[in-house]
C-alpha atoms as a PDB file:
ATOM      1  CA  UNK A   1       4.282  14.918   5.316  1.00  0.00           C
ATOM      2  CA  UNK A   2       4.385  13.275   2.204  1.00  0.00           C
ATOM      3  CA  UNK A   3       3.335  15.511  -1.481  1.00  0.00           C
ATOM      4  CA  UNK A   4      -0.545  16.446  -2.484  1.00  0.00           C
ATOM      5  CA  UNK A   5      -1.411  15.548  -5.795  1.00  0.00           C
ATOM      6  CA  UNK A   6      -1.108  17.491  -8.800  1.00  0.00           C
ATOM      7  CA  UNK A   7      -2.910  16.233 -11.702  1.00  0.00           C
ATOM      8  CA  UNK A   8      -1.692  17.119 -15.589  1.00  0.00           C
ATOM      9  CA  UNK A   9      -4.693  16.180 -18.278  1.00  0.00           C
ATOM     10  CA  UNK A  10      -3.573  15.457 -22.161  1.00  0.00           C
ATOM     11  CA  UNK A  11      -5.615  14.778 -24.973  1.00  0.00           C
ATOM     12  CA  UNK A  12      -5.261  11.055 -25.188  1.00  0.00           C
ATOM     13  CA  UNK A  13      -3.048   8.163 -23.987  1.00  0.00           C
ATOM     14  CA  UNK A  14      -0.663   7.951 -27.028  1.00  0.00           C
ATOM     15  CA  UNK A  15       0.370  11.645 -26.034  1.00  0.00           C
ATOM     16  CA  UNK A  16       0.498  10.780 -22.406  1.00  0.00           C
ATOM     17  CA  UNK A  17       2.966   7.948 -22.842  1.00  0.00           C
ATOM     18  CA  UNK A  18       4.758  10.195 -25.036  1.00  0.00           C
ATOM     19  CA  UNK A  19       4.789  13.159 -22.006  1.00  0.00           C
ATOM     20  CA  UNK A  20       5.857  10.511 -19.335  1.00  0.00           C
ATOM     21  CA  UNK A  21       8.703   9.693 -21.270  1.00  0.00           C
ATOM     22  CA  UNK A  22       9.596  13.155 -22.024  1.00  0.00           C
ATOM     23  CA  UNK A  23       9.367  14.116 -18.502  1.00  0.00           C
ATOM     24  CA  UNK A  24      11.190  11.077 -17.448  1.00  0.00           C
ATOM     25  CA  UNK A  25      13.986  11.628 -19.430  1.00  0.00           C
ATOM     26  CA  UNK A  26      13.853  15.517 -18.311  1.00  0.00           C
ATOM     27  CA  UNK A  27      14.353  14.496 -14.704  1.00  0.00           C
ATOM     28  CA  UNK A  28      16.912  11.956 -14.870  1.00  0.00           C
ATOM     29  CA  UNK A  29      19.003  14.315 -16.300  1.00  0.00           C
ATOM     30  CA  UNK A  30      18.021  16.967 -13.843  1.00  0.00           C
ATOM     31  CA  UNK A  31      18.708  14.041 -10.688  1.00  0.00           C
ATOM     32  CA  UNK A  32      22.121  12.784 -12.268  1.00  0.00           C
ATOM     33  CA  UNK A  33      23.242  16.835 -12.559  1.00  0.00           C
ATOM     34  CA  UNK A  34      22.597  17.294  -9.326  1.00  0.00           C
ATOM     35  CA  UNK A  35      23.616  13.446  -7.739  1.00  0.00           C
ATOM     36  CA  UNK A  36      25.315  11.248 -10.298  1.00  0.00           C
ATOM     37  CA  UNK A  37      22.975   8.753  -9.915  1.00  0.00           C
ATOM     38  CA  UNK A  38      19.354   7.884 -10.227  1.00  0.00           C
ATOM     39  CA  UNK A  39      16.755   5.628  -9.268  1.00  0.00           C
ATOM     40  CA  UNK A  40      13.379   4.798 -11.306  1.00  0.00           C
ATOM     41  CA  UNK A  41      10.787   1.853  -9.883  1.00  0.00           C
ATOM     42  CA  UNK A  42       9.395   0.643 -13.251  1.00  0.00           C
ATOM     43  CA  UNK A  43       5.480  -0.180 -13.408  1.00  0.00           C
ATOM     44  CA  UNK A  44       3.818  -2.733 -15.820  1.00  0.00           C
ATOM     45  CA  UNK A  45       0.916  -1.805 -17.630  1.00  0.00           C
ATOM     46  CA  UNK A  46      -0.009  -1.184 -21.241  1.00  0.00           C
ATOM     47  CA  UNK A  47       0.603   2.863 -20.941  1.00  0.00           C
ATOM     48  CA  UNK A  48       3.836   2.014 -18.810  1.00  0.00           C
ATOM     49  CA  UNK A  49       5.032  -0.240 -21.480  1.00  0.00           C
ATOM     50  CA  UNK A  50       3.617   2.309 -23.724  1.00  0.00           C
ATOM     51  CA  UNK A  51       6.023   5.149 -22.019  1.00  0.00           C
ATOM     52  CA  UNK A  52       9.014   3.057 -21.860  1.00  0.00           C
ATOM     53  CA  UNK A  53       8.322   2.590 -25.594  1.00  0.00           C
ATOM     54  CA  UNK A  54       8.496   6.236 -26.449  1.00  0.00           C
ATOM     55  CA  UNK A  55      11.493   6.601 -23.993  1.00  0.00           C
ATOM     56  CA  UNK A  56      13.476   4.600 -26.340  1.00  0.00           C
ATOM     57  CA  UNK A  57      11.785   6.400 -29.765  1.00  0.00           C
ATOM     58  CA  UNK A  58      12.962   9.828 -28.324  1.00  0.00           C
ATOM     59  CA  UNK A  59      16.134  11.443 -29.753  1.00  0.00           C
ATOM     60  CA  UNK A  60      16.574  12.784 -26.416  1.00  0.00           C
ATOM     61  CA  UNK A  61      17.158  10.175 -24.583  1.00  0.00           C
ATOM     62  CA  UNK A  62      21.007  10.278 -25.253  1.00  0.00           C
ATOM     63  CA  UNK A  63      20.687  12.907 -22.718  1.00  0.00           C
ATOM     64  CA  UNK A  64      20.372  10.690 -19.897  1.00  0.00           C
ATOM     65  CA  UNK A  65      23.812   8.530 -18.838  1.00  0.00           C
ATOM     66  CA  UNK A  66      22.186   4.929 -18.709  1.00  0.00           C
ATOM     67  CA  UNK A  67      24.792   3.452 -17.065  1.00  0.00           C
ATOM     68  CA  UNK A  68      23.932   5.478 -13.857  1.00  0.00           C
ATOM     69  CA  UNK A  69      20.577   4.838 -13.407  1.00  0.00           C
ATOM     70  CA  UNK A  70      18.821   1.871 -11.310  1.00  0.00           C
ATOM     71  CA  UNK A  71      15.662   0.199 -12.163  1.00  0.00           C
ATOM     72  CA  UNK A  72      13.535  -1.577  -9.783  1.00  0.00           C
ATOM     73  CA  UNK A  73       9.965  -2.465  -9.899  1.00  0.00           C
ATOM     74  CA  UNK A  74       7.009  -1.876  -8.114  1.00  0.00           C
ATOM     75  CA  UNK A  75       5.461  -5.429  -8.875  1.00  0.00           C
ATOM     76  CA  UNK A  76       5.541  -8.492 -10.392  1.00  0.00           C
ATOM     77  CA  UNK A  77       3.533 -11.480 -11.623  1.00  0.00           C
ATOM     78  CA  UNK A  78       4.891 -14.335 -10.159  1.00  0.00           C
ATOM     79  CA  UNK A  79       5.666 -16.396 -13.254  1.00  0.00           C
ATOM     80  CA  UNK A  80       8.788 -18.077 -15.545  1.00  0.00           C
ATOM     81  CA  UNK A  81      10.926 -15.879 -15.887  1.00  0.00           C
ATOM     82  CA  UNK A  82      10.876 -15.424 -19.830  1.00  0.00           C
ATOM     83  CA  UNK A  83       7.545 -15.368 -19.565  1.00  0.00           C
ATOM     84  CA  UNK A  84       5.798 -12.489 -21.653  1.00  0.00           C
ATOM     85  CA  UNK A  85       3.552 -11.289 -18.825  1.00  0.00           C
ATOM     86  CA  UNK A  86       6.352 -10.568 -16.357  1.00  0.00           C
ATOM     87  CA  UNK A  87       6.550  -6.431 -16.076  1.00  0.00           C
ATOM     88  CA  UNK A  88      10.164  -7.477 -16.536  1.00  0.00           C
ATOM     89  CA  UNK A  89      10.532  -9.082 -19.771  1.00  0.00           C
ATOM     90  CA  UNK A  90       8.465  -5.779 -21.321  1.00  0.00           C
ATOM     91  CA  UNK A  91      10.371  -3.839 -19.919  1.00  0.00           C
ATOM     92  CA  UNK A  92      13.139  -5.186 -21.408  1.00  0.00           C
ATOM     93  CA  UNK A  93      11.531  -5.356 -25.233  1.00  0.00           C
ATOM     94  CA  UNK A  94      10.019  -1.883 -24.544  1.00  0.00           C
ATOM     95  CA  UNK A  95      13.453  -0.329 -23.252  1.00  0.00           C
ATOM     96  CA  UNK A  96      16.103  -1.821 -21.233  1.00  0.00           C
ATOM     97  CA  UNK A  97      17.675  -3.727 -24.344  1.00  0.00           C
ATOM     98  CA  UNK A  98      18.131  -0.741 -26.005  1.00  0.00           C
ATOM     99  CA  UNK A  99      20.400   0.836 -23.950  1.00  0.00           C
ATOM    100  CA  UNK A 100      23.508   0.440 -21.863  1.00  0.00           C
ATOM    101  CA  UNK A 101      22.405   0.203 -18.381  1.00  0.00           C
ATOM    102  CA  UNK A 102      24.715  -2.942 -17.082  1.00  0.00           C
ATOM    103  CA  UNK A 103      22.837  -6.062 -14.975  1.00  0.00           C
ATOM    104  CA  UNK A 104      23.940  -4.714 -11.700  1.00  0.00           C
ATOM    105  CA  UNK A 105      21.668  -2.265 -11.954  1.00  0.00           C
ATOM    106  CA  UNK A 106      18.979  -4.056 -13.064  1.00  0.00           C
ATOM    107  CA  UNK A 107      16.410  -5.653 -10.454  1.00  0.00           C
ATOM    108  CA  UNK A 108      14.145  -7.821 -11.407  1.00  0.00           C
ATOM    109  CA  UNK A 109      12.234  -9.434  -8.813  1.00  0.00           C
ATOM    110  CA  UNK A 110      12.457 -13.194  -8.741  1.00  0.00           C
ATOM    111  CA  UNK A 111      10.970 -15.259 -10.744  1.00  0.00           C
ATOM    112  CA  UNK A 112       8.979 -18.925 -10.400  1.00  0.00           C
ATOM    113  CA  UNK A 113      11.877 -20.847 -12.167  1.00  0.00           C
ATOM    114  CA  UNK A 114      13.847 -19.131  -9.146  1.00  0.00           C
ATOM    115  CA  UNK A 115      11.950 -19.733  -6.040  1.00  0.00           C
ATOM    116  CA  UNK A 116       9.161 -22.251  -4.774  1.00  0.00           C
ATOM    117  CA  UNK A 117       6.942 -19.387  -3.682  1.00  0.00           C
ATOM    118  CA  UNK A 118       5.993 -15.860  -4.237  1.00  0.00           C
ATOM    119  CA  UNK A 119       6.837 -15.564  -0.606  1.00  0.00           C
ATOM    120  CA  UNK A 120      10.213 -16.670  -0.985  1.00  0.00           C
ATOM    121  CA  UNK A 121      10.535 -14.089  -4.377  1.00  0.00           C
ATOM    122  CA  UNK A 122       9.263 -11.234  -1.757  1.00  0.00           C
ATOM    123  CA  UNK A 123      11.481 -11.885   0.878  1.00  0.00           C
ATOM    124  CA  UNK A 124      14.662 -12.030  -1.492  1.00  0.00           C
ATOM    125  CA  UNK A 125      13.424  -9.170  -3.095  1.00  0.00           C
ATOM    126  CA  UNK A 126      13.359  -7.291   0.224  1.00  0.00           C
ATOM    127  CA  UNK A 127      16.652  -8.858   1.310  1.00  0.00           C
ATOM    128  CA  UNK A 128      18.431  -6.941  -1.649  1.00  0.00           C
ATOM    129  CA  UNK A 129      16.658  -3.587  -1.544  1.00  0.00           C
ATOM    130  CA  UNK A 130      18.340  -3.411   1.810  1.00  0.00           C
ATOM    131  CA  UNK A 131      21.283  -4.804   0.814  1.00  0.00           C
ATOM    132  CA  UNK A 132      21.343  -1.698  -1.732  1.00  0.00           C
ATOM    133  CA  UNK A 133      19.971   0.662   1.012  1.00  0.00           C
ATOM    134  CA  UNK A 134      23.199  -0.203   3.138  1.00  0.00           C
ATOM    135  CA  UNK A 135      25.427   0.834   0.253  1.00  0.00           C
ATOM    136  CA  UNK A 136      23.457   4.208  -0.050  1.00  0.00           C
ATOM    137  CA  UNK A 137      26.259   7.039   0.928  1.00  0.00           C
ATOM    138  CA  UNK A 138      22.744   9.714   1.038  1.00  0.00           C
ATOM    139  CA  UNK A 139      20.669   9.727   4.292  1.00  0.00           C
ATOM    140  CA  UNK A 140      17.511   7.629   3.899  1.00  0.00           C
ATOM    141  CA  UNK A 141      13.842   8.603   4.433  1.00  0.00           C
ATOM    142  CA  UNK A 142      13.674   4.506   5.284  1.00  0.00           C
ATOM    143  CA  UNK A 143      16.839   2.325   6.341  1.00  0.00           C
ATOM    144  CA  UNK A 144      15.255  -0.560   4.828  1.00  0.00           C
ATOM    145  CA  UNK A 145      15.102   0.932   1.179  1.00  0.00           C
ATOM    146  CA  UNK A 146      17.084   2.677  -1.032  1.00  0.00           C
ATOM    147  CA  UNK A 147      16.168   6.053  -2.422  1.00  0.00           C
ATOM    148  CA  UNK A 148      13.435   5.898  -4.923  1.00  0.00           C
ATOM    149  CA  UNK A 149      13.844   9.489  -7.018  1.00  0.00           C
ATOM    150  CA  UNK A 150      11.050   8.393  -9.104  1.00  0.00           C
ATOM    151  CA  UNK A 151       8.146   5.598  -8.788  1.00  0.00           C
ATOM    152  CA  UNK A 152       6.160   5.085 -11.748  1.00  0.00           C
ATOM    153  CA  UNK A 153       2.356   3.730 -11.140  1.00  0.00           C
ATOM    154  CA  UNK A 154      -0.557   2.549 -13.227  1.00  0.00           C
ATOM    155  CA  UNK A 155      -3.820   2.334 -11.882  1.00  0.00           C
ATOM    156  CA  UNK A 156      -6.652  -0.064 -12.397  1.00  0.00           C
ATOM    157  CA  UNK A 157     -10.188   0.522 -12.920  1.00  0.00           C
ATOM    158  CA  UNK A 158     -10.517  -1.184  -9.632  1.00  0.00           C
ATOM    159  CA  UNK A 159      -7.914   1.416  -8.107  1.00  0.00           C
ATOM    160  CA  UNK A 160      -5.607  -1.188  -7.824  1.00  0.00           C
ATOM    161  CA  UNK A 161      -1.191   0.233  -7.663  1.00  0.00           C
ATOM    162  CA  UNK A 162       1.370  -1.908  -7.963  1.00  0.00           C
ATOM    163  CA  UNK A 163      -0.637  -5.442  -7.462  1.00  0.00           C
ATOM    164  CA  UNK A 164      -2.366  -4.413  -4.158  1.00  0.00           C
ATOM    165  CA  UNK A 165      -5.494  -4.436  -4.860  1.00  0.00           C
ATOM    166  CA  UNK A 166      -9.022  -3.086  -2.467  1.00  0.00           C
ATOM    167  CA  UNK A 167      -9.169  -4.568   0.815  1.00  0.00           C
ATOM    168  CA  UNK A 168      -7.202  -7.457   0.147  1.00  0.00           C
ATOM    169  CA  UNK A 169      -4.288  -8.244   2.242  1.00  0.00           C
ATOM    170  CA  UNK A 170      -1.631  -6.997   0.582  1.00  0.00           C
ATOM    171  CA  UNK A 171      -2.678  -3.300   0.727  1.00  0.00           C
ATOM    172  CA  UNK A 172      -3.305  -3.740   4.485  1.00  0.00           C
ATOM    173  CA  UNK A 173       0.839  -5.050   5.184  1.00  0.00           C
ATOM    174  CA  UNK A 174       2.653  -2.879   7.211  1.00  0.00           C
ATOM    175  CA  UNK A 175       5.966  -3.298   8.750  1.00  0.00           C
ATOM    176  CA  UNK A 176       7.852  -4.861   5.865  1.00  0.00           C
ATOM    177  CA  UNK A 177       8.516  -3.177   2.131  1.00  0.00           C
ATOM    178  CA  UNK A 178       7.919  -6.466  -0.170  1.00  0.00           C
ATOM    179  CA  UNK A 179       4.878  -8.712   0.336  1.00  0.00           C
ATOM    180  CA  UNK A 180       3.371 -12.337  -1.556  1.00  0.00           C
ATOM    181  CA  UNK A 181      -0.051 -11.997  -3.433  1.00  0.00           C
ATOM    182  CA  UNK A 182      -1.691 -15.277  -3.233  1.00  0.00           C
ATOM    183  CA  UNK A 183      -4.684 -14.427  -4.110  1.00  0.00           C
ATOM    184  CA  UNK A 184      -4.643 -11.442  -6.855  1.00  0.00           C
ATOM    185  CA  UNK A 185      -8.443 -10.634  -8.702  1.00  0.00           C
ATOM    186  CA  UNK A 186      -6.341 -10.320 -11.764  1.00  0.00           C
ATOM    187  CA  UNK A 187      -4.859 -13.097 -13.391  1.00  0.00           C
ATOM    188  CA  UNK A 188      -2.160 -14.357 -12.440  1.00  0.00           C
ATOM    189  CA  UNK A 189      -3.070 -14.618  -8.667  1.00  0.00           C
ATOM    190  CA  UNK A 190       0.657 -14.771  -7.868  1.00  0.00           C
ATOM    191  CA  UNK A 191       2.365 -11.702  -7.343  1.00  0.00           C
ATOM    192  CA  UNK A 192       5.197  -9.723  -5.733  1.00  0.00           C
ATOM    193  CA  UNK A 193       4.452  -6.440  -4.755  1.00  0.00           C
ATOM    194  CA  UNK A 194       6.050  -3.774  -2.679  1.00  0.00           C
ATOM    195  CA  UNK A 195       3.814  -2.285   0.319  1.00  0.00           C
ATOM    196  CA  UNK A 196       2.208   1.159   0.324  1.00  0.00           C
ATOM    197  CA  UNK A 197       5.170   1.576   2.682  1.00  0.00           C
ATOM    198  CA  UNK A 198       8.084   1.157   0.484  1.00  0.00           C
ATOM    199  CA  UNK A 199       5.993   2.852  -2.506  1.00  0.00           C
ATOM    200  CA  UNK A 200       5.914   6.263  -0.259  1.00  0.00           C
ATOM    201  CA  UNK A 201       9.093   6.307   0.575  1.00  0.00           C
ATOM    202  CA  UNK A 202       9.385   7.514  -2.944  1.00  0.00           C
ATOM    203  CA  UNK A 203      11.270  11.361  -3.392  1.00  0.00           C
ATOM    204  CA  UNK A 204       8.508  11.658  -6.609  1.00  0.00           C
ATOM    205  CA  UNK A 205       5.212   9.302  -7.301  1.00  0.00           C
ATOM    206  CA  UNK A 206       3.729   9.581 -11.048  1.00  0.00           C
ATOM    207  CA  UNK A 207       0.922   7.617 -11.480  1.00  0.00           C
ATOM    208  CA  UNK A 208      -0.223   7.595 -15.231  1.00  0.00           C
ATOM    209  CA  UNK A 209      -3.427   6.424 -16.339  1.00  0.00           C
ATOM    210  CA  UNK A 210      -5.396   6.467 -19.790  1.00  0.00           C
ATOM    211  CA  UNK A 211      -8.925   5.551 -20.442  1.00  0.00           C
ATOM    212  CA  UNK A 212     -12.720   5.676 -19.417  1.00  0.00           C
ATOM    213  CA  UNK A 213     -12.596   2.653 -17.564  1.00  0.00           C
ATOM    214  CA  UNK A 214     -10.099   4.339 -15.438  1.00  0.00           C
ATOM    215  CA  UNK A 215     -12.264   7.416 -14.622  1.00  0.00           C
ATOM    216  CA  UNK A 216     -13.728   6.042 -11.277  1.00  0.00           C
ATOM    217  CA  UNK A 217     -10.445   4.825  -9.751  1.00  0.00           C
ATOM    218  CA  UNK A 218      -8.944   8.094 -10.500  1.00  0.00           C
ATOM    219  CA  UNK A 219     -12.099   9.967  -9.372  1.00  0.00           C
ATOM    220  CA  UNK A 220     -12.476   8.077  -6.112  1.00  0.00           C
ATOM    221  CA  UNK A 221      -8.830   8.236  -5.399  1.00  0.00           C
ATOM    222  CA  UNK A 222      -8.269  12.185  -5.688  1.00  0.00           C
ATOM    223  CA  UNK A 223     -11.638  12.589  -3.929  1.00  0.00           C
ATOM    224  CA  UNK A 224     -10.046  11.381  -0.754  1.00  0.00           C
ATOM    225  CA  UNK A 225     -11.400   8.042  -0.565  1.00  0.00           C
ATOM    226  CA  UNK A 226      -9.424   5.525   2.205  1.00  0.00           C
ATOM    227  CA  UNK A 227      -6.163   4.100   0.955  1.00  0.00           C
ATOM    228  CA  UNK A 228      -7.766  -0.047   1.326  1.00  0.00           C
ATOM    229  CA  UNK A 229     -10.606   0.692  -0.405  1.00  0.00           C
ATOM    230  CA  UNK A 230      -8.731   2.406  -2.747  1.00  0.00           C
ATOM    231  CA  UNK A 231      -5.133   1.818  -3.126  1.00  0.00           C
ATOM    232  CA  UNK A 232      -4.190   4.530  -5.463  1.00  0.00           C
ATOM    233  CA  UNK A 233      -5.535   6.812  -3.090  1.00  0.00           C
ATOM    234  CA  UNK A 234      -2.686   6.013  -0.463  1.00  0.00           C
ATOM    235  CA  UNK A 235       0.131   7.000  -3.121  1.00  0.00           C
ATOM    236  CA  UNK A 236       1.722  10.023  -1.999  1.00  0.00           C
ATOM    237  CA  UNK A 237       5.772  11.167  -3.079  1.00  0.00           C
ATOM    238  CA  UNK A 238       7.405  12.846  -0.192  1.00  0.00           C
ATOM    239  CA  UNK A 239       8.664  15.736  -2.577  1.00  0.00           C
ATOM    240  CA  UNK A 240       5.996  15.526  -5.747  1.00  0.00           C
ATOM    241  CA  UNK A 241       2.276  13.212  -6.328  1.00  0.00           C
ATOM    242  CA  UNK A 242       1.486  13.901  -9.827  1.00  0.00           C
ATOM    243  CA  UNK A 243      -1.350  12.197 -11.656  1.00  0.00           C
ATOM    244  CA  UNK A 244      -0.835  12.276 -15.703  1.00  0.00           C
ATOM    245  CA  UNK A 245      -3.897  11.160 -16.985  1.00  0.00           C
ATOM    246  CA  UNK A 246      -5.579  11.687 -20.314  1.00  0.00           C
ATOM    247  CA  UNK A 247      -9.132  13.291 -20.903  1.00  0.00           C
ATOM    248  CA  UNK A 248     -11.170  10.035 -20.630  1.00  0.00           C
ATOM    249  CA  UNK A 249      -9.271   8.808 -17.204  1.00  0.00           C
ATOM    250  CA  UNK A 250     -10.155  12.724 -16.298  1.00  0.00           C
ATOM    251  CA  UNK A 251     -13.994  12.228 -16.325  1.00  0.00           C
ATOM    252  CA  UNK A 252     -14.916  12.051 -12.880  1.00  0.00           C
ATOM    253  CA  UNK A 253     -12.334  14.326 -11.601  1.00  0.00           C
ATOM    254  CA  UNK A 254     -13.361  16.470  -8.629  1.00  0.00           C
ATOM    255  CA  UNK A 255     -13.666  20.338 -10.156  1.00  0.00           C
ATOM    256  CA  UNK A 256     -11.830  21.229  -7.478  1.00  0.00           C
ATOM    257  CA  UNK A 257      -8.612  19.541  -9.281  1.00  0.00           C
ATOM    258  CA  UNK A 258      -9.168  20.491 -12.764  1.00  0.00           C
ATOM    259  CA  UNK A 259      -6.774  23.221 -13.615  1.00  0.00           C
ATOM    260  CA  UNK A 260      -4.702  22.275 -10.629  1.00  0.00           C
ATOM    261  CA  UNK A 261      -1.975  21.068 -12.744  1.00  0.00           C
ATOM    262  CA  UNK A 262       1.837  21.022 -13.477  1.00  0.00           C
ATOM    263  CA  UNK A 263       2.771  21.650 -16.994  1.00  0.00           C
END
């Protein structure tokens, strides 16, 4: 049975990007002392980007050994692939250019200068997170993925993870880990996302969301609400679900959940 949520309030978003980094760069250091390796699935977003920002401001980020850790990503706008709204390419600007992680171990999903469809992108996309679940020497939680040791999320103020979005079809796919958005509510319509599937087969979900307009999605979804009508309700890590949200995205938090934090 997969983690309950724990839920860690700050002041305001610039300090929550700031913790998610720090804690980010706390655990990969804590994974590759115990493993080697590691394995983050990057999210998009303007506090993700924000995050990945202060990751690469922080002095302690020399801690970590780059070169051993794998980025995925949980989504992607299905677009050129320069193009500024791929998660990819701010990633990159945010983060990834500043330090020496080589290609191999970054993956980018495809992009439209790469394949006809967003189909087509999900389906490659797929084909290699099994082809990197093969080479896994670690027993998996899911044969068709490799291990996840941390998935980042954002959340939108329609409770929207990843780019599946309420009672659309995407959030509804079982049975394969990478699925086409034809159809998105938020421009683009085109999309790659993986399933609610693949997300929890995560070892550690840590969905971070700033600001008021945020306050029902994150309300709703740690009030128990139904993972279609709200898709960041269906997140759950298999070892940790922790919700870092500042004190505006905090306003409509069940009472039962304040104070039931992680520091």
């Amino acid at each position: 049975m997969n983690a309950e949520p724990k839920v860690s309030i700050h002041p305001d978003a610039t300090l929550l990007a700031a913790s998610v980094a720090a804690r980010l760069v706390t655990r990969l250091v804590d994974i590759q002392n115990e493993r080697g390796t590691a394995t983050v699935v990057l999210t998009g977003g303007s506090l993700g980007t924000a995050a990945l920002r202060a990751v690469a401001q922080s002095p302690a980020r020399s801690a970590v050994d780059w070169t051993k850790v794998d980025f995925w990503w949980g989504d992607e706008r299905f677009l050129p692939e320069t193009d500024t709204d791929r998660n990819a390419v701010q990633a990159q600007e945010a983060l990834l250019n500043d330090l020496n992680v080589p290609q191999d171990r970054i993956h980018e999903f495809g992009s439209s200068d790469d394949f006809g469809s967003q189909d087509e992108a999900a389906a490659d996309y797929a084909s290699r997170l099994q082809a990197a679940a093969d080479s896994e020497t670690i027993e998996l939680r899911d044969s068709r993925l490799p291990r996840f040791d941390i998935l980042l999320l954002g959340v939108g103020p329609d409770a929207h993870i990843a780019s599946l979005f309420p009672e659309m079809a995407g959030v509804r796919t079982t049975d394969v880990t990478v699925v086409g958005i034809a159809d998105a509510p938020k421009p683009p319509p085109l999309r790659i996302s993986l399933t609610l599937e693949a997300i929890n087969s995560a070892e550690e979900i840590w969905l971070a969301v700033g600001g008021q307009d945020k306050a029902g999605a994150v309300g709703l979804a740690l009030a128990g609400a139904g993972p279609v009508q709200v898709p960041a309700a269906g997140a759950r890590g298999h070892k940790k679900t922790l919700w870092l949200i500042d004190q505006d995205a905090a306003a409509q938090l069940p009472h039962r959940l304040i104070g039931n934090g992680e520091a």
